[in-house]
Protein backbone atom coordinates (compact mmCIF):
# COMPACT_ATOMS: atom_id res chain seq x y z
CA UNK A 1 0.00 0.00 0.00
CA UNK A 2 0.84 3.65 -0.76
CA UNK A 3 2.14 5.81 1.90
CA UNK A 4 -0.40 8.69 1.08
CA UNK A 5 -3.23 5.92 1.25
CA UNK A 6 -1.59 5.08 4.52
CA UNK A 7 -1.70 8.69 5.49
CA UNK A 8 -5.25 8.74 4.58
CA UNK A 9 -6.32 5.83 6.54
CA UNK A 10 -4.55 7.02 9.47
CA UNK A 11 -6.41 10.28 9.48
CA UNK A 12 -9.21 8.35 9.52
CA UNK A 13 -8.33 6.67 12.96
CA UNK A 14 -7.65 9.89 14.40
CA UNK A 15 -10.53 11.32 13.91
CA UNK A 16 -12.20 7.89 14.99
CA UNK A 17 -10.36 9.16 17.98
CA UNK A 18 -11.76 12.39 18.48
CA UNK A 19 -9.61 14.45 16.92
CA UNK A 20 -9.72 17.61 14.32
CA UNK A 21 -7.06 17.51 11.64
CA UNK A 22 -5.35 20.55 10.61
CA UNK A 23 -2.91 20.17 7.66
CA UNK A 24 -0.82 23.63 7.85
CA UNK A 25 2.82 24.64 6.52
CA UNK A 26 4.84 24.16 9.48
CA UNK A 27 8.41 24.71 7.44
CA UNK A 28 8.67 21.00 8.15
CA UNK A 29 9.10 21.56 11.84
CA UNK A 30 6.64 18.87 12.22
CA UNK A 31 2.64 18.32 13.09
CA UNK A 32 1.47 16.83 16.64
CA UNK A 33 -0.92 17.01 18.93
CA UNK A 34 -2.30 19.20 21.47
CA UNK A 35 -5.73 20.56 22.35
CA UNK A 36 -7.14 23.67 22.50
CA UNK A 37 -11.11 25.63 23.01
CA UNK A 38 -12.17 22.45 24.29
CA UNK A 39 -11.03 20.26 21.13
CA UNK A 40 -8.47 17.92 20.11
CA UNK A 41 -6.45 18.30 16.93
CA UNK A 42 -3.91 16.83 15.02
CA UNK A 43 -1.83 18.91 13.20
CA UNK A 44 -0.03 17.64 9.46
CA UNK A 45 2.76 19.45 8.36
CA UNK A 46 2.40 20.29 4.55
CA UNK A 47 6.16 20.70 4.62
CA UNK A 48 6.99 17.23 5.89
CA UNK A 49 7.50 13.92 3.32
CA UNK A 50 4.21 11.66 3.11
CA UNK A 51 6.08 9.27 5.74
CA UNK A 52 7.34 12.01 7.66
CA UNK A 53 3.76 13.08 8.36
CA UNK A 54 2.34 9.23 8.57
CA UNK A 55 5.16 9.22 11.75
CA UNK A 56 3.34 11.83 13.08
CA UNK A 57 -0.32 10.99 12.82
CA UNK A 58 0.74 7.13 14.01
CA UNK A 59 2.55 8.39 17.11
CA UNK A 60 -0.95 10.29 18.11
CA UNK A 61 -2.56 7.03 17.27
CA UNK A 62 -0.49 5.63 19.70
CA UNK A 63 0.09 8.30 22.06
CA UNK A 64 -4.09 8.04 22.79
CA UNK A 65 -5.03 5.61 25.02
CA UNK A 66 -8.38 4.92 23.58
CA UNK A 67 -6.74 3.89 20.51
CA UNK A 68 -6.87 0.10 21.70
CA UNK A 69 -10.19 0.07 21.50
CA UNK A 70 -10.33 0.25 17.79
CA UNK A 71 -9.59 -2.80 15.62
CA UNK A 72 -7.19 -1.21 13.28
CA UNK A 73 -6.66 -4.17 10.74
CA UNK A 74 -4.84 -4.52 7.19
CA UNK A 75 -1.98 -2.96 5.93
CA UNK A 76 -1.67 0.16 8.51
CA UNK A 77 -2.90 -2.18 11.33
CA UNK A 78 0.41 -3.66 11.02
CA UNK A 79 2.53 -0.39 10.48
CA UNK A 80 1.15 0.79 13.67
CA UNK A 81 2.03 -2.89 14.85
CA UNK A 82 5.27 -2.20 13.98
CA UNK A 83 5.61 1.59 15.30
CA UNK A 84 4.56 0.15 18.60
CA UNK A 85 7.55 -2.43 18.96
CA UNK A 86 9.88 -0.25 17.87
C-alpha cells in the first residue's frame, strides 16, 4: 500500500479518535498534537515527506489511550504494529 493511502487511513483513525485535523505549513518543523477551546487536533505538516507526516499521525494514534479500542486491521494495522515495537 501507498504511503499517502496510509496517510489517509490514518487520518481516519484519528478522527475515529476524536480528533480535528489541521494540515498547515509548518516549514517542516513537524505536526502533533495538542488541544485547545475544548477540542483535540492533530496537526499535518504540509512541509513534511508523506512518511514524515504518517510518523506523526501514528505516534498520536499511539500516544491516545483509547486507541486500543479500535480494531485497526490490514496494511496500517500492522505499520502501527510495527511503530509500537519499535
Amino acid at each position: 500500500m501507498h504511503t499517502v493511502e496510509l496517510l489517509e487511513q490514518s487520518l481516519n483513525v484519528v478522527q475515529q479518535l476524536g480528533y480535528s485535523i489541521r494540515h498547515e505549513w509548518l516549514d517542516g518543523d513537524g505536526g502533533g498534537v495538542c488541544e485547545f477551546g475544548g477540542k483535540k487536533w492533530v496537526f499535518v505538516d504540509l512541509a513534511q515527506s508523506a512518511d514524515e507526516q504518517l510518523e506523526s499521525v501514528v505516534e498520536a494514534i499511539l500516544n491516545e489511550p483509547s486507541h486500543t479500542q479500535l480494531e485497526i486491521t490490514g496494511t496500517l494495522g500492522s505499520w502501527i504494529h510495527r511503530q509500537k515495537a519499535a
